[in-house]
Protein backbone atom coordinates (compact mmCIF):
# COMPACT_ATOMS: atom_id res chain seq x y z
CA UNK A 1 0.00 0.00 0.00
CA UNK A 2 1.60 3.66 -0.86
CA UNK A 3 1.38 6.28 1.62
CA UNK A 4 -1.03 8.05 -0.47
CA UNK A 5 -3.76 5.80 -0.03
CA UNK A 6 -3.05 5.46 3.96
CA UNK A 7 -5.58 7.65 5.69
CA UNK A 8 -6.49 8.25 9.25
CA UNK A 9 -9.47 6.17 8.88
CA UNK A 10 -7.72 3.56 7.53
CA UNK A 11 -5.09 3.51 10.62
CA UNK A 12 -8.00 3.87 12.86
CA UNK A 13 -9.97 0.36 11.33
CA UNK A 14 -6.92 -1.82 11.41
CA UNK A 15 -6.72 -0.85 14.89
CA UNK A 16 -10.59 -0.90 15.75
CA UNK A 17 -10.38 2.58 16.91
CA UNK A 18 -12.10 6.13 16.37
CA UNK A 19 -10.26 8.52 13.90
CA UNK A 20 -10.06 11.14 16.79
CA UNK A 21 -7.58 9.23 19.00
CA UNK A 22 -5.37 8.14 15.98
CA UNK A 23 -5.30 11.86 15.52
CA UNK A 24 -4.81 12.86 18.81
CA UNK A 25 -2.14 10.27 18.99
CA UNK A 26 0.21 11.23 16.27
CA UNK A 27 0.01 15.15 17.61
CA UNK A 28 1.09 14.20 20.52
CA UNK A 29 -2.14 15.42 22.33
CA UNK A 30 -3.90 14.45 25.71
CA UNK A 31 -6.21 11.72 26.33
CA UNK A 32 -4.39 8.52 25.38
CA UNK A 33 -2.50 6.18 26.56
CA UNK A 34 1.00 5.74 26.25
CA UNK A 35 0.41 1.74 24.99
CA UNK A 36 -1.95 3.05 22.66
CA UNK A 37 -0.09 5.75 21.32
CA UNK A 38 2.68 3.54 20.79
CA UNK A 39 0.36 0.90 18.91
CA UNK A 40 -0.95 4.13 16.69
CA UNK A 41 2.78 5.16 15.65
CA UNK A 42 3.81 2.04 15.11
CA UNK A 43 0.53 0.97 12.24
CA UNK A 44 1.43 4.15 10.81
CA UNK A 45 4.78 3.48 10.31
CA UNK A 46 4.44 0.25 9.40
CA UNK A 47 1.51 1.42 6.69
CA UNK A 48 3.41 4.21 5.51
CA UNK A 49 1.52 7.27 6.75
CA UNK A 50 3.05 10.64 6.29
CA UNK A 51 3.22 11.39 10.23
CA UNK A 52 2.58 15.34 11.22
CA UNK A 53 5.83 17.22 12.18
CA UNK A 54 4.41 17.50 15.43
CA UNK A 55 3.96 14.13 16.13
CA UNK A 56 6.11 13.62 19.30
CA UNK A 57 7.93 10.13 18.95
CA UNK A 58 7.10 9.86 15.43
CA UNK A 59 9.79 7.93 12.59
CA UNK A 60 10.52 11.34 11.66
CA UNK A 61 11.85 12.52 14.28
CA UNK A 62 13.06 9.39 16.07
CA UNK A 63 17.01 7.88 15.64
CA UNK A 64 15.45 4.72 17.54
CA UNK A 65 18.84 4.29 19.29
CA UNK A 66 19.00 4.44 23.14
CA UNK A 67 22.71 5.28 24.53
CA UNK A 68 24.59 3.02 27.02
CA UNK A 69 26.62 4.99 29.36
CA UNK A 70 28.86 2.86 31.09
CA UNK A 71 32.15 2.81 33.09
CA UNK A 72 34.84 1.27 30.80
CA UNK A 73 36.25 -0.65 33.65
CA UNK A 74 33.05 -2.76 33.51
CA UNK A 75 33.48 -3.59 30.75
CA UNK A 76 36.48 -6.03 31.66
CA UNK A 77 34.16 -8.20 33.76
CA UNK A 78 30.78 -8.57 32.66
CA UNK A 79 30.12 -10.91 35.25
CA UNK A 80 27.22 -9.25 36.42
CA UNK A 81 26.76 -6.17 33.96
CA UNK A 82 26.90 -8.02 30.97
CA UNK A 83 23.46 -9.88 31.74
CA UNK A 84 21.98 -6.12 32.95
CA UNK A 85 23.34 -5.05 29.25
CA UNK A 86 21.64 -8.23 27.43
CA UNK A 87 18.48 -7.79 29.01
CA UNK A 88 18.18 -4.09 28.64
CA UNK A 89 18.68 -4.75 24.21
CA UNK A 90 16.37 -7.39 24.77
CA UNK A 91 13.67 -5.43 25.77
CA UNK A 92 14.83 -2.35 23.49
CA UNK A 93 14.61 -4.36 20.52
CA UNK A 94 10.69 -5.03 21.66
CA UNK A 95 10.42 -1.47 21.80
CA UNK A 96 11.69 -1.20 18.67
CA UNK A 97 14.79 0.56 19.98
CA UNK A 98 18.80 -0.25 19.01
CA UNK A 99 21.29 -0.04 21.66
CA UNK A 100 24.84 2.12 21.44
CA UNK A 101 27.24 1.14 23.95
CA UNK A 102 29.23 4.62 24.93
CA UNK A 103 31.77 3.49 27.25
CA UNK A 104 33.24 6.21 29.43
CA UNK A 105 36.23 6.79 32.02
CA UNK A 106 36.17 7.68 35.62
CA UNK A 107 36.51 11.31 34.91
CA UNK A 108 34.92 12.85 31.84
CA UNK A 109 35.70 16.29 30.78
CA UNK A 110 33.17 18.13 28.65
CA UNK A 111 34.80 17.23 25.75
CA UNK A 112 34.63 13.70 25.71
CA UNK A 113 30.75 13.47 25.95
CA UNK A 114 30.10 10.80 24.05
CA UNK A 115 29.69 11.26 20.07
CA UNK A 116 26.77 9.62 20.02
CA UNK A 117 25.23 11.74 22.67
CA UNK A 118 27.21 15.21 21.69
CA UNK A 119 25.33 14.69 18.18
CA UNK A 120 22.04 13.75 19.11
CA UNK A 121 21.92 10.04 17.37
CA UNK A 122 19.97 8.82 20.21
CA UNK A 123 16.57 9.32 21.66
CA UNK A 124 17.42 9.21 25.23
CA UNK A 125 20.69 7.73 27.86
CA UNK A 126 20.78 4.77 30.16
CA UNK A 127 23.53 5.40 32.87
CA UNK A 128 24.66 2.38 34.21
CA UNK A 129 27.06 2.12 37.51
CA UNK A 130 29.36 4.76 38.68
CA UNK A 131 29.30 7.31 36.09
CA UNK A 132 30.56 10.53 37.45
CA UNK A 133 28.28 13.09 38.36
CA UNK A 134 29.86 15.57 36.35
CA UNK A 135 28.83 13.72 32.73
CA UNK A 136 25.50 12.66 34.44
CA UNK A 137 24.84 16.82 34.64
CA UNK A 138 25.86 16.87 31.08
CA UNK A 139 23.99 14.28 29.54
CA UNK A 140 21.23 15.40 31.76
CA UNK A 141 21.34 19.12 30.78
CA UNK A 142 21.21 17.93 26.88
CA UNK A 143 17.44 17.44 27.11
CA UNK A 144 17.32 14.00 26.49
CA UNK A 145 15.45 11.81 28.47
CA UNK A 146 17.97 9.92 31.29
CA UNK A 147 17.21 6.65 33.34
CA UNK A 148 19.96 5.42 35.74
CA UNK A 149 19.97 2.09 36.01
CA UNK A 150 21.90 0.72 39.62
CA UNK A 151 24.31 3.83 39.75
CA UNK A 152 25.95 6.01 42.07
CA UNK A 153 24.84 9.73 42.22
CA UNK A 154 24.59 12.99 44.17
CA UNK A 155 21.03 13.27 46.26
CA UNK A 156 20.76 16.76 44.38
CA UNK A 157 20.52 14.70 40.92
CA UNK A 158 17.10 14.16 40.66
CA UNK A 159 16.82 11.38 38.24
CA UNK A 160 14.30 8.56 37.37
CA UNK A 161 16.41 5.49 39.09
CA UNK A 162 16.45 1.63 38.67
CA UNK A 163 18.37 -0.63 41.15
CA UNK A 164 17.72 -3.93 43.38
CA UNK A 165 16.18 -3.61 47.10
CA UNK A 166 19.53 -3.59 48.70
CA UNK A 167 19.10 -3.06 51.54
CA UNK A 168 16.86 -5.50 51.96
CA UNK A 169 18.10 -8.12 50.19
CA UNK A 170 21.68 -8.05 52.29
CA UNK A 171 19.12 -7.97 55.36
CA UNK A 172 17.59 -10.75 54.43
CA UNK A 173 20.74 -12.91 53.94
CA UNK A 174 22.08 -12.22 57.13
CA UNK A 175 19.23 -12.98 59.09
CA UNK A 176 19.32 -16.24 57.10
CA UNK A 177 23.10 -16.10 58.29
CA UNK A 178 22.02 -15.74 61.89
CA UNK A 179 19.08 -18.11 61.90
CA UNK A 180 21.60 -21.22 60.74
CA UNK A 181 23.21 -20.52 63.97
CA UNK A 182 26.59 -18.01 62.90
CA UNK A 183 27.14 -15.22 65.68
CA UNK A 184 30.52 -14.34 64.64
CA UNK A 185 29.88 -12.78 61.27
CA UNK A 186 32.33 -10.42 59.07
CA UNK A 187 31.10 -8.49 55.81
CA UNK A 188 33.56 -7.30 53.08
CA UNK A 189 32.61 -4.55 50.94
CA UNK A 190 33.42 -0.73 50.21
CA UNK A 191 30.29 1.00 50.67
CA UNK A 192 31.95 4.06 49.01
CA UNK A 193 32.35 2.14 45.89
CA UNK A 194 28.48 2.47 44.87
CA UNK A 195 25.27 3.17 46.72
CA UNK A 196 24.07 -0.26 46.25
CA UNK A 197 27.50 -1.52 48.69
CA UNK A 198 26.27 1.05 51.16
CA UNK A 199 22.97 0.17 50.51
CA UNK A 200 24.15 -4.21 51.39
CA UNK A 201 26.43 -2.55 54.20
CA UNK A 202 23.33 -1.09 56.04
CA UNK A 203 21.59 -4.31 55.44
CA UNK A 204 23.59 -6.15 57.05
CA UNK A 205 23.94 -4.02 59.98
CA UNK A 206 20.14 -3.14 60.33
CA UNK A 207 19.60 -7.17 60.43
CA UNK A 208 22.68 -7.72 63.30
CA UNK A 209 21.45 -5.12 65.36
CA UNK A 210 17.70 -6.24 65.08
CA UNK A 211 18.82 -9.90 66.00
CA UNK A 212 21.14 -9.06 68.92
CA UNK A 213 19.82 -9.38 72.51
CA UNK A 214 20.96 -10.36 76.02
CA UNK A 215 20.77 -14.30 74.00
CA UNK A 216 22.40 -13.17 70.85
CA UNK A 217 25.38 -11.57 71.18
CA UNK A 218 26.52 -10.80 67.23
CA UNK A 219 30.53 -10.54 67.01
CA UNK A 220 30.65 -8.72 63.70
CA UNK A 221 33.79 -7.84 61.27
CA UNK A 222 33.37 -4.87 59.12
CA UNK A 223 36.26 -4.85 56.20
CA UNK A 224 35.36 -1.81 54.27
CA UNK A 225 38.36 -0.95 51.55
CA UNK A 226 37.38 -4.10 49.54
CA UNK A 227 35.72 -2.15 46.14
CA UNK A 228 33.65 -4.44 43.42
CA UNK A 229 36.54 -3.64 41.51
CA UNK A 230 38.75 -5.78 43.61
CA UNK A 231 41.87 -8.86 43.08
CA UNK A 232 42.81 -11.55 44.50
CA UNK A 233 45.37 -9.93 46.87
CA UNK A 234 43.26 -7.94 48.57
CA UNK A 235 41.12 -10.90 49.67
CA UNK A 236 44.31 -12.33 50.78
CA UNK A 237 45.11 -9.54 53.02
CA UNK A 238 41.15 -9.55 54.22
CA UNK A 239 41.68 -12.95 54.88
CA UNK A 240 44.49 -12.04 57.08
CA UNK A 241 42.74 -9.56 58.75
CA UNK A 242 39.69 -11.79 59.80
CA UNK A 243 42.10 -14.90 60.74
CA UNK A 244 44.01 -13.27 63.05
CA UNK A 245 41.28 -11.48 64.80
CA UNK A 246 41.04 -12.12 68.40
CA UNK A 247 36.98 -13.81 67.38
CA UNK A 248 37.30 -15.47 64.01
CA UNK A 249 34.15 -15.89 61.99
CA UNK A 250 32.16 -18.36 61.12
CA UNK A 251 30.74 -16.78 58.57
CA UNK A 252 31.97 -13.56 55.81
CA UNK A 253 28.92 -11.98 53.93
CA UNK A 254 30.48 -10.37 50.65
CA UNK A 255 29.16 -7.46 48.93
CA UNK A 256 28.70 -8.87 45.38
CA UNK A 257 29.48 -12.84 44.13
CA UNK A 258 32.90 -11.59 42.39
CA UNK A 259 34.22 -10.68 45.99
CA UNK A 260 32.93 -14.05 47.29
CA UNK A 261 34.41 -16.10 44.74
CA UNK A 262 37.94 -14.31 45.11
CA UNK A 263 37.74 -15.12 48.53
CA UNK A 264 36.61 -19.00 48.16
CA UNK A 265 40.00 -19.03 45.94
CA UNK A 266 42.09 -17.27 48.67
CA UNK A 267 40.41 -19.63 51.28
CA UNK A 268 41.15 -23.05 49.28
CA UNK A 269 44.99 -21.31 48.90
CA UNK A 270 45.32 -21.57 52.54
CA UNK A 271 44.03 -25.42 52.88
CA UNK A 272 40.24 -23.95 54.09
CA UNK A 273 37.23 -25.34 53.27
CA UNK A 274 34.00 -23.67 52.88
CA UNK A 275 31.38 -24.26 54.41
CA UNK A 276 33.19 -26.97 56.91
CA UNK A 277 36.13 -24.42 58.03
CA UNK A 278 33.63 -20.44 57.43
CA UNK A 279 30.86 -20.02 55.68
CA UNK A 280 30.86 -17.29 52.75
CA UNK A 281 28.10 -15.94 50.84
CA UNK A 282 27.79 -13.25 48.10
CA UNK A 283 24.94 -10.96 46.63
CA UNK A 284 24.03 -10.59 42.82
CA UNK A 285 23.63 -14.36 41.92
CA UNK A 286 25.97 -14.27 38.86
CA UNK A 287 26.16 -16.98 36.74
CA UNK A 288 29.87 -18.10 37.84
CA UNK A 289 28.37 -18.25 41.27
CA UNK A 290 26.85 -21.55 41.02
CA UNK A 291 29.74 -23.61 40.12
CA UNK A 292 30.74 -22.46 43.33
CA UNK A 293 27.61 -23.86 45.31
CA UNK A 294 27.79 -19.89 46.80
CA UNK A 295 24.63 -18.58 48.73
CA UNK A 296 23.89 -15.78 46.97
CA UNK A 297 20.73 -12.79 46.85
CA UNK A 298 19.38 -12.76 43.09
CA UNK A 299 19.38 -9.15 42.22
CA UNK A 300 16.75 -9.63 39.18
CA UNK A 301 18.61 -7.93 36.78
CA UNK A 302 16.27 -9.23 33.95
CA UNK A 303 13.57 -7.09 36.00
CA UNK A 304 15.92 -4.29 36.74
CA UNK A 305 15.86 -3.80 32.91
CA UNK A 306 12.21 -4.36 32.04
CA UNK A 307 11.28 -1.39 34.33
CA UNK A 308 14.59 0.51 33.41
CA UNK A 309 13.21 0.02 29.74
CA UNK A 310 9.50 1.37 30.55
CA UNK A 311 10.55 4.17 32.59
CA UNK A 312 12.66 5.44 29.65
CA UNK A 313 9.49 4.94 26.90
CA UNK A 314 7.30 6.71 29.69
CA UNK A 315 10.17 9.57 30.07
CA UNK A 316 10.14 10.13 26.33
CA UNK A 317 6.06 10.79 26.50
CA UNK A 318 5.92 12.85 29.83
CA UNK A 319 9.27 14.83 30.36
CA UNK A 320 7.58 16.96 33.22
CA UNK A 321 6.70 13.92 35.75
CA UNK A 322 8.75 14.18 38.84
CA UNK A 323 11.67 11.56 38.95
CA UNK A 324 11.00 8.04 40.87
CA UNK A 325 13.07 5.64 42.44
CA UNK A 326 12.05 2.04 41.56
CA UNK A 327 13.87 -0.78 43.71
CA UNK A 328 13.09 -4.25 42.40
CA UNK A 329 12.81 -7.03 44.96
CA UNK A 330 15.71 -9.84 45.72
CA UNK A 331 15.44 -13.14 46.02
CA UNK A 332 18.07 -14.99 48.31
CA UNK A 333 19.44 -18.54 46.94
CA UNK A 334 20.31 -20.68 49.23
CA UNK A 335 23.61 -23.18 47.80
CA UNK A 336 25.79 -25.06 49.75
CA UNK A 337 27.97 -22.20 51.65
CA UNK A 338 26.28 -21.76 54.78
CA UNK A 339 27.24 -23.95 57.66
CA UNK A 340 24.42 -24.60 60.13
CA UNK A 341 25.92 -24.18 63.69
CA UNK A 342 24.10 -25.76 66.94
């Protein structure tokens, strides 16, 4: 069918609707939904309707490519971002979106905004992880519409937000810690390294100090200059740290898997086994975490990018709602690294 022939009432049949909300849709106007709207753009396309300049979201004035804004040290271990990244082009490409990965260092001048970004080849920015907060003002004060997905900013950035209950989730684990018996517990993790470590740190402690009582006494270990970006020697020197303390533990709760697993290695370099010598568990539920048999709290990232996705697609349509925060719920998962003590 040529475009010529493609009328309003012809978009509005195929879609069993009234000719005034296929108009209303393609100007952009009140009074209908954002799923419809979408349905409306997309028959037109797809028919070959000459869409209005004013149409907001329209072909014409759509790139239909989403930016990635991502730490390049990351990208060296995908561990746990690469399934956030697969899932969030999964659901783009439903959207009928293309993904450009725009990789970024520590500290970004002006200058190095990303090209794609700089010259407007995308429809609106995903920042994922610890992007500073001078690019997030940037790409922020570009227009475009901006949904960080499990970052780190400023309290003043007010930003439409995706991450994992974290709090909650590292809560959870060590009451589950505490319940199998363990009352000399240790966590490693930086919580200056994102807020989702500060967010496990006060987890844990929130869930020691509400299980303590004249019965319970909680020993607890706090290492906190362990980062998620982290080797094997500095688990060997937290390992130090918590074997010669006065109490050992019986039990180390890690910030993410990656610093568990380091620390299973370091353990198994000393002769230690774990569970039978201290229980370890980790937080994130990588894939490389079950080889292990590690305990771990399943951060959902496949969920973490289906609402990162729709808060983006509802950004582009309603630029003046106030920001939100959305935390997706954990699930722990219970392995074979947690020793139950009598």
């Amino acid at each position: 069918m040529s475009s010529a022939k493609i009328t309003l009432q012809v978009i509005a049949d195929q879609l069993k609707v009234s000719k005034t909300l296929v108009s209303r849709a393609l100007l952009g106007k009140y009074g209908v939904s954002d799923e419809m709207r979408k349905n409306i753009l997309r028959t037109a396309i797809e028919l070959g309707y000459p869409l209005p300049a004013k149409t907001k979201g329209s072909a014409a004035d759509l790139t239909r490519n989403i930016a990635i804004v991502i730490p390049r040290s990351f990208l060296s271990d995908l561990s746990y971002w690469g399934a956030v990244l697969s899932a969030l082009e999964a659901e783009l490409q439903q959207e009928g979106y293309c993904m450009i990965l725009a990789p970024v260092g520590p500290e970004i001048e002006e200058a190095e905004l990303p090209t794609s970004i700089k010259e407007r080849k995308v429809d609106g920015v995903f920042l994922l992880g610890n992007v500073a907060d001078s690019l997030n003002v940037q790409i922020i004060n570009t227009g475009l519409p901006v949904v960080m997905v499990d970052g780190h900013s400023s309290h003043d950035l007010k930003i439409d937000h995706v991450l994992a209950d974290n709090f909650n989730g590292m809560a959870d684990m060590t009451t589950y810690v505490l319940q199998a018996g363990h009352r000399r517990v240790a966590y490693i993790g930086d919580p200056a390294f994102s807020l989702s470590f500060a967010e496990r740190l006060r987890g844990f402690q929130f869930a020691v100090n509400h299980f303590a009582n004249e019965q319970n006494v909680i020993n607890t270990t706090v290492i906190s200059d362990i980062s998620g970006e982290h080797n094997i020697n500095n688990l060997e020197q937290a390992l130090n740290i918590l074997l010669s303390a006065p109490i050992k533990p019986t039990a180390v709760l890690c910030a993410n898997d990656s610093i568990a697993i380091n620390l299973l290695l370091a353990l198994k370099s000393r002769g230690l086994k774990c569970p039978e010598d201290i229980s370890v568990t980790g937080f994130d539920n990588i894939n490389s975490s079950e080889p292990y048999a590690l305990a771990s709290v399943d951060a959902g990232k496949q969920d973490i990018a289906a609402h990162a996705v729709q808060l983006l697609m509802q950004r582009m349509h309603h630029r003046q709602r106030r920001p939100c925060t959305l935390y997706v719920t954990t699930e722990l998962v219970d392995r074979r690294s947690i020793a139950k003590i009598d």
